[in-house]
N, C-alpha and C. Protein backbone atom coordinates (compact mmCIF):
# COMPACT_ATOMS: atom_id res chain seq x y z
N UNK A 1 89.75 184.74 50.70
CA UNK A 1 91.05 184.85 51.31
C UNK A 1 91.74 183.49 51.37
N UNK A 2 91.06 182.63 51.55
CA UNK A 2 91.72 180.75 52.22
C UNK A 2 92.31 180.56 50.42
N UNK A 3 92.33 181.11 49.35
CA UNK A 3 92.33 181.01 47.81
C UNK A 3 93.27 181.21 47.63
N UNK A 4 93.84 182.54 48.34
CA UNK A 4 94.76 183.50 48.05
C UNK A 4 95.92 182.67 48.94
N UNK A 5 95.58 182.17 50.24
CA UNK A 5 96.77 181.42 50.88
C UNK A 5 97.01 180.27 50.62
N UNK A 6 96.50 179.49 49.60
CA UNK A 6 97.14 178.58 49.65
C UNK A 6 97.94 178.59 48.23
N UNK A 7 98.02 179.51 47.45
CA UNK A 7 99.11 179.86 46.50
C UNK A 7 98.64 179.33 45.51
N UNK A 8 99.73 179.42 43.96
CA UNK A 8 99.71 178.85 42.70
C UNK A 8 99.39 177.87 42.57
N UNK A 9 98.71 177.33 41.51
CA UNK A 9 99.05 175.62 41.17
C UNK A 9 97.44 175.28 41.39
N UNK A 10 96.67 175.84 42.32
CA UNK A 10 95.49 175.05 42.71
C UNK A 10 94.28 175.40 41.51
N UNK A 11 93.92 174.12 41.21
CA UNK A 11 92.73 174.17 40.62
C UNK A 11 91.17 173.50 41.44
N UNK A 12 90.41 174.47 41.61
CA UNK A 12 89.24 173.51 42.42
C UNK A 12 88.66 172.56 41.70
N UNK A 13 88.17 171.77 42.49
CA UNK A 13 87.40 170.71 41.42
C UNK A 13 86.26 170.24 41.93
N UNK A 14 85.94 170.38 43.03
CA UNK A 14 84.34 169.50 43.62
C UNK A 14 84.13 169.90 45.27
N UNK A 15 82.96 170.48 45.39
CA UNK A 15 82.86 170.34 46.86
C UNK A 15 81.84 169.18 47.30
N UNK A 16 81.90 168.44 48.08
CA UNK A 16 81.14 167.71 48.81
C UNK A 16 81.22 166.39 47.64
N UNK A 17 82.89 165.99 47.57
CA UNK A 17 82.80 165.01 46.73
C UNK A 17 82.52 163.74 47.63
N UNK A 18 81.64 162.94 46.72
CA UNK A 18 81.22 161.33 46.96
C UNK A 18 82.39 160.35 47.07
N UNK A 19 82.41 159.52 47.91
CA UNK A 19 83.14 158.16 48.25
C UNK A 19 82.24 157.02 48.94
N UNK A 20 81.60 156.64 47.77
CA UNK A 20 80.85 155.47 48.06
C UNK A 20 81.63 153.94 48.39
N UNK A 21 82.01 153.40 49.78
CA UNK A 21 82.61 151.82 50.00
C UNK A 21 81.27 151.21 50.53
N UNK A 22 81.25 150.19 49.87
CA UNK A 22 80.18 148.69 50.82
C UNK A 22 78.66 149.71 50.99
N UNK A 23 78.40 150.58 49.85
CA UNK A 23 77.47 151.25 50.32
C UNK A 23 76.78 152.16 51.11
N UNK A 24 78.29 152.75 51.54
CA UNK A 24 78.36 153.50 52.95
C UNK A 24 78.87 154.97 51.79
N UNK A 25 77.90 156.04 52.64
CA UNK A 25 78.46 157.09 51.42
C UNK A 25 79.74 158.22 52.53
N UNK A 26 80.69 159.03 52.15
CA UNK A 26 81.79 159.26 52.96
C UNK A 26 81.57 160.84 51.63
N UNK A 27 81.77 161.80 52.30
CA UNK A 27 81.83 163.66 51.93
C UNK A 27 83.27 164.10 51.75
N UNK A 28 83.97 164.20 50.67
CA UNK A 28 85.18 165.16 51.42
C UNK A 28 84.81 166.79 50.90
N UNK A 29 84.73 167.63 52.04
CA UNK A 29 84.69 168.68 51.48
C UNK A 29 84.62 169.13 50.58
N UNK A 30 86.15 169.30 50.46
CA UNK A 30 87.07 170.19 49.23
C UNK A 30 88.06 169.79 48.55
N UNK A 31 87.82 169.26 47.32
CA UNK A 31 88.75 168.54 46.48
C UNK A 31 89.61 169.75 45.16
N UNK A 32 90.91 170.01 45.59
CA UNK A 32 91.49 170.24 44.44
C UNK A 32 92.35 169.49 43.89
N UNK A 33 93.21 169.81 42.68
CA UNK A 33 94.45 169.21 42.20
C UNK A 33 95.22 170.45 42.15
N UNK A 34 96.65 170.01 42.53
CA UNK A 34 97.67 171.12 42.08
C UNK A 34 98.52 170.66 41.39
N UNK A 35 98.62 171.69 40.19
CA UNK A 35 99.01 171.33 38.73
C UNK A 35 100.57 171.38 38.74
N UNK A 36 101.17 171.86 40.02
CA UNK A 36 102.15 172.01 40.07
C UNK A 36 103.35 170.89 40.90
N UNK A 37 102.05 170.87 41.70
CA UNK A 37 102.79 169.44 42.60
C UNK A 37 102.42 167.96 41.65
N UNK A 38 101.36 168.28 40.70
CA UNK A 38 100.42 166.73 40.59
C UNK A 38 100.09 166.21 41.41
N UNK A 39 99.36 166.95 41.98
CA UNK A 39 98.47 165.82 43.24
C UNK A 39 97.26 166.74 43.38
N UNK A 40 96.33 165.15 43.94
CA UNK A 40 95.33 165.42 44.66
C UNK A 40 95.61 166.51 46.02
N UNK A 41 95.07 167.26 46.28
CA UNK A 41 94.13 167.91 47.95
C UNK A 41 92.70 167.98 47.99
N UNK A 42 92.61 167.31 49.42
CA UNK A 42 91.71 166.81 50.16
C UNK A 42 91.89 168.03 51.13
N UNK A 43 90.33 168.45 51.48
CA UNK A 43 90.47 169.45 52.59
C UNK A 43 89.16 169.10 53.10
N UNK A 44 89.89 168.62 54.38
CA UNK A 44 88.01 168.39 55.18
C UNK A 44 87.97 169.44 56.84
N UNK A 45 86.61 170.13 56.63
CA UNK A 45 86.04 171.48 57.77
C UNK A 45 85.42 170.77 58.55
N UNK A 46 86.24 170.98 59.30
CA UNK A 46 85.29 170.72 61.12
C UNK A 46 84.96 171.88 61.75
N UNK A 47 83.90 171.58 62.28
CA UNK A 47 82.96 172.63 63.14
C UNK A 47 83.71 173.00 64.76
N UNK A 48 84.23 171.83 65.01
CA UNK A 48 84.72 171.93 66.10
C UNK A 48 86.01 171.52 66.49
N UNK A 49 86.41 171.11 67.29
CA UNK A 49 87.31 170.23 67.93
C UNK A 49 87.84 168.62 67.13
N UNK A 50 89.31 168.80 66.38
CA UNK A 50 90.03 167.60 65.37
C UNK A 50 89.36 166.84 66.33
N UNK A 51 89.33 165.52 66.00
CA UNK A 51 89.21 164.16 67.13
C UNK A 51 90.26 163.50 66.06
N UNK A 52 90.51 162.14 66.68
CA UNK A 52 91.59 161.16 65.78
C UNK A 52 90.29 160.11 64.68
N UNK A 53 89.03 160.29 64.85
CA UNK A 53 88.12 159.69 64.10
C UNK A 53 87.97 160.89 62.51
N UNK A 54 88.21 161.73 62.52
CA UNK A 54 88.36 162.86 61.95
C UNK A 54 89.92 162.73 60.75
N UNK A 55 90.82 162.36 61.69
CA UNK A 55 92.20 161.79 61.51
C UNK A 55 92.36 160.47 60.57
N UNK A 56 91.52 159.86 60.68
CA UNK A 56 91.24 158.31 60.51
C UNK A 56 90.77 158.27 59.09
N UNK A 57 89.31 159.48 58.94
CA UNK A 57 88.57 159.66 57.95
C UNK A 57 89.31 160.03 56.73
N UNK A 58 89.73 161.10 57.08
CA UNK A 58 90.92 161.55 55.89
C UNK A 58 92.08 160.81 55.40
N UNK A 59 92.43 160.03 56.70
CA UNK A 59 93.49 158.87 56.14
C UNK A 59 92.79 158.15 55.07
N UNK A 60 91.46 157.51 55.19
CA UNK A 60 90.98 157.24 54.19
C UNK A 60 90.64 157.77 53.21
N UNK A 61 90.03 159.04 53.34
CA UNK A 61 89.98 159.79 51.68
C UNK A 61 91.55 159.44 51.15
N UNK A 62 92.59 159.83 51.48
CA UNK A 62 93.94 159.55 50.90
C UNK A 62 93.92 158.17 50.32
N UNK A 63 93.97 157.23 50.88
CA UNK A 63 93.81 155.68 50.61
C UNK A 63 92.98 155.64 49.34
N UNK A 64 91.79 156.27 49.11
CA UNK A 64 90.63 156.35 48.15
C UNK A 64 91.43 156.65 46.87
N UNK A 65 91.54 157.59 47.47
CA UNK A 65 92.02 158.41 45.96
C UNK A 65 93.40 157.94 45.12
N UNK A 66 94.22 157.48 45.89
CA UNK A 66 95.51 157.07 45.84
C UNK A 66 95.20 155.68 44.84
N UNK A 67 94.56 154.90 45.00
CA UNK A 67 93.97 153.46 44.46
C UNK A 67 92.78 154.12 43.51
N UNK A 68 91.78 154.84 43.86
CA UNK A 68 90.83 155.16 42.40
C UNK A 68 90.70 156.10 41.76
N UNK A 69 91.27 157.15 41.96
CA UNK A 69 91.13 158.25 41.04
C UNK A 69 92.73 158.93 40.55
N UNK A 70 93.60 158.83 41.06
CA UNK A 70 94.83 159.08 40.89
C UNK A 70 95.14 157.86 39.74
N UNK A 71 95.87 158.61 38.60
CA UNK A 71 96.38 158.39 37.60
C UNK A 71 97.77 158.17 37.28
N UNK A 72 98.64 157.36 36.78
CA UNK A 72 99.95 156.68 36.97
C UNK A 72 101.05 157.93 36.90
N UNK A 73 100.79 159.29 36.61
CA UNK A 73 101.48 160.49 36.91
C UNK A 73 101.12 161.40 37.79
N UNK A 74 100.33 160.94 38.68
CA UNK A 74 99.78 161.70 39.60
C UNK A 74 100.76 161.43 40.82
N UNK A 75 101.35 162.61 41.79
CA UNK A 75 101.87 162.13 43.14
C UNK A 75 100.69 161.83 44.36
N UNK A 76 101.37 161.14 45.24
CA UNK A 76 99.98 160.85 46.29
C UNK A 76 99.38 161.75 46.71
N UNK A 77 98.23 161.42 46.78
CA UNK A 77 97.52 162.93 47.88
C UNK A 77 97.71 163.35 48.48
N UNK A 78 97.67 164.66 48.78
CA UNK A 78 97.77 165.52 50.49
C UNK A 78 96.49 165.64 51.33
N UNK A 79 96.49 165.19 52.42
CA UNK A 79 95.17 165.76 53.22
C UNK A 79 95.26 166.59 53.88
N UNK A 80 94.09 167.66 54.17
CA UNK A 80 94.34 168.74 55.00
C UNK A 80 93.14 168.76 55.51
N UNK A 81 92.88 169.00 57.38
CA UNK A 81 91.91 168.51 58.36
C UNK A 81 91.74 169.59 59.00
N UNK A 82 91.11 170.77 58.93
CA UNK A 82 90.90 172.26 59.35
C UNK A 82 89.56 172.29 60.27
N UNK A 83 89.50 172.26 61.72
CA UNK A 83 88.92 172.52 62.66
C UNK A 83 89.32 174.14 63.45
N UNK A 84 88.00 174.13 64.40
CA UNK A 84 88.31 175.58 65.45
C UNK A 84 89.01 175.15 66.71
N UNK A 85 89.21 174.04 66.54
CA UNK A 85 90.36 173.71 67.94
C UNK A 85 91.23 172.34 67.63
N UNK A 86 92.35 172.27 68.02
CA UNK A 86 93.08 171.24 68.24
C UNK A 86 93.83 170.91 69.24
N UNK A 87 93.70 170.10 69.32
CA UNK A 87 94.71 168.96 70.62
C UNK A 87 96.21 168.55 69.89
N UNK A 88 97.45 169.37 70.15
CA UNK A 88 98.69 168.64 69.69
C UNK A 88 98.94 167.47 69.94
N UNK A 89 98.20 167.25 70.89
CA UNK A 89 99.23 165.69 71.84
C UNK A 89 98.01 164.45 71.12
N UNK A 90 96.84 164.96 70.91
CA UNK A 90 96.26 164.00 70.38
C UNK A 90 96.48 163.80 68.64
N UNK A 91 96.73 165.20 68.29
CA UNK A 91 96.88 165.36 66.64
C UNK A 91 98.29 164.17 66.34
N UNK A 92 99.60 164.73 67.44
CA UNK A 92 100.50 163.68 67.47
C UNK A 92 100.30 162.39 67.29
N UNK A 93 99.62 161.63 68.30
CA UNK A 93 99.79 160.41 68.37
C UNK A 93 98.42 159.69 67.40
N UNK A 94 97.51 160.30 67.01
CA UNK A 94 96.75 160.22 65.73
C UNK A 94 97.61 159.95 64.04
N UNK A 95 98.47 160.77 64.33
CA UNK A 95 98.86 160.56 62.73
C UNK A 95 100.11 159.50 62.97
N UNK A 96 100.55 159.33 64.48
CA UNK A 96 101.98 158.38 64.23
C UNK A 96 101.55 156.96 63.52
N UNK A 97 102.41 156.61 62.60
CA UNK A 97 102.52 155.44 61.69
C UNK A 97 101.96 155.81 60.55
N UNK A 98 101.19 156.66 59.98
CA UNK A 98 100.44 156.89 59.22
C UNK A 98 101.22 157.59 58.07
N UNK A 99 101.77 157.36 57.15
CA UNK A 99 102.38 157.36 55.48
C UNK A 99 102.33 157.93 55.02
N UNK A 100 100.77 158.84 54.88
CA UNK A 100 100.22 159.26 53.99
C UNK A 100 100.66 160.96 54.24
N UNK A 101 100.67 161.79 53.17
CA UNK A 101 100.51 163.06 53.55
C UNK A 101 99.55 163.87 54.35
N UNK A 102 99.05 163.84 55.46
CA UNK A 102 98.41 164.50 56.27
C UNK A 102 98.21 165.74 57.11
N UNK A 103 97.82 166.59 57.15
CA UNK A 103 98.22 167.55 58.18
C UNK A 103 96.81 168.26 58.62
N UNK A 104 97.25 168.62 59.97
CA UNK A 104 96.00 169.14 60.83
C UNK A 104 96.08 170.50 61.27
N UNK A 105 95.40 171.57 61.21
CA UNK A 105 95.33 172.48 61.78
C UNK A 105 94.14 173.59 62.02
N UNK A 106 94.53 174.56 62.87
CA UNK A 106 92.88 175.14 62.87
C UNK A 106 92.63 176.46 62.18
N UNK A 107 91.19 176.99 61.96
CA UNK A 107 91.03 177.64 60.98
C UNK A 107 90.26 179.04 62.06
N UNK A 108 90.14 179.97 61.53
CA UNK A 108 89.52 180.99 62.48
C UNK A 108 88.18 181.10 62.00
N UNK A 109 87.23 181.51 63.03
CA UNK A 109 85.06 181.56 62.40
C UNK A 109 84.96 182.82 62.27
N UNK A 110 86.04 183.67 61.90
CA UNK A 110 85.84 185.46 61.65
C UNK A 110 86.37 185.88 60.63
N UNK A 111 86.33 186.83 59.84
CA UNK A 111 87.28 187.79 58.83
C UNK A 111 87.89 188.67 59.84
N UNK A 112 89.37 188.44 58.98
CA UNK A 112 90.16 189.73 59.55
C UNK A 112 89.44 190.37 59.76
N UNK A 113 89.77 191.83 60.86
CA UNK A 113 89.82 193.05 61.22
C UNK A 113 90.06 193.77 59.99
N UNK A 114 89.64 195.12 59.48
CA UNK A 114 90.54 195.81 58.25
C UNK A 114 91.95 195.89 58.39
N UNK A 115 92.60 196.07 59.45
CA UNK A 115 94.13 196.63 59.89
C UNK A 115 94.60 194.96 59.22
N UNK A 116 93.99 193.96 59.60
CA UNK A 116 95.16 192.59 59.52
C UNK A 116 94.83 192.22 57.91
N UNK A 117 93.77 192.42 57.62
CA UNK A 117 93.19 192.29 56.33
C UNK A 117 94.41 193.62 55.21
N UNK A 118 94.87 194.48 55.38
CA UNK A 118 95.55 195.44 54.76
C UNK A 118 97.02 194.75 54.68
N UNK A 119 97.40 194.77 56.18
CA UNK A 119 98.81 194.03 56.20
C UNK A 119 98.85 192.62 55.67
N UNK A 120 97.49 191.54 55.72
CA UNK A 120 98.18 190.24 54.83
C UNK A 120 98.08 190.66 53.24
N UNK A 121 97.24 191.38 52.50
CA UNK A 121 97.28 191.99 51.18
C UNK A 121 98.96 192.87 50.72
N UNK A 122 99.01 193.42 51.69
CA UNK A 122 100.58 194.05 51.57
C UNK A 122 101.58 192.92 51.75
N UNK A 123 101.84 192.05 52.09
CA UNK A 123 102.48 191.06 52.62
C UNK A 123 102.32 190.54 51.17
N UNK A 124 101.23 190.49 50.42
CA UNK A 124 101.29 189.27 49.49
C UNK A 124 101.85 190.14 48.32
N UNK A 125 101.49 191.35 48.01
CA UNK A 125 101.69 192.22 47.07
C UNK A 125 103.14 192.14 47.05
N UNK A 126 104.12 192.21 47.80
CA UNK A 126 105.32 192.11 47.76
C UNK A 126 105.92 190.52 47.26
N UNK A 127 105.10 189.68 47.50
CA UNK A 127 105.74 188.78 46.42
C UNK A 127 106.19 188.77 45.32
């Protein structure tokens, strides 16, 4: 289903990609490219509750990729930070100053019901 919502363009490319600095090894989830935007996505799963260290991390996957793997036609990366809870007021003042494409939000630990599962399939079918 998470395939189906995030639309056209996405190609997957790596889960549990490596970012080795100073010998320190760093996970991002879920790495695609979208062929449509040209860019990197970064998608990192939290178990629990965003924190701004969480915030921080992904700022750096962006930074990473932006300087080593992004290519002189590539647009900057997007990050996307999917936990089961968030704090607005902390998500706020976590990303203020921060440049980069970022965004935070939370994800649900269930499958639809059949009834909501029918209506988002009908919903999409009409596209």
């Amino acid at each position: 289903m998470f395939l189906l919502e995030t639309g056209r363009g996405f190609a997957f490319l790596n889960r549990q990609y490596r970012i080795t600095l100073d010998n320190n090894h760093f996970y991002v989830d879920l790495v695609f490219y979208h062929t449509i935007l040209k860019c990197y996505v970064l998608i990192d799963l939290k178990t629990g509750k965003i924190t701004h260290q969480d915030i921080g991390q992904m700022n750096l996957y962006i930074n990473y990729f932006k300087a080593e793997v992004n290519s002189e036609s590539d647009n900057p990366p997007i990050g996307i930070v999917l936990g089961t809870e968030k704090n607005n007021i902390l998500v706020e003042y976590a990303l203020g100053g921060i440049n980069n494409k970022l965004f935070v939000s939370r994800y649900k630990l269930y499958l639809p019901d059949k009834e909501e599962l029918t209506q988002k399939l009908k919903f999409l079918l009409k596209r």
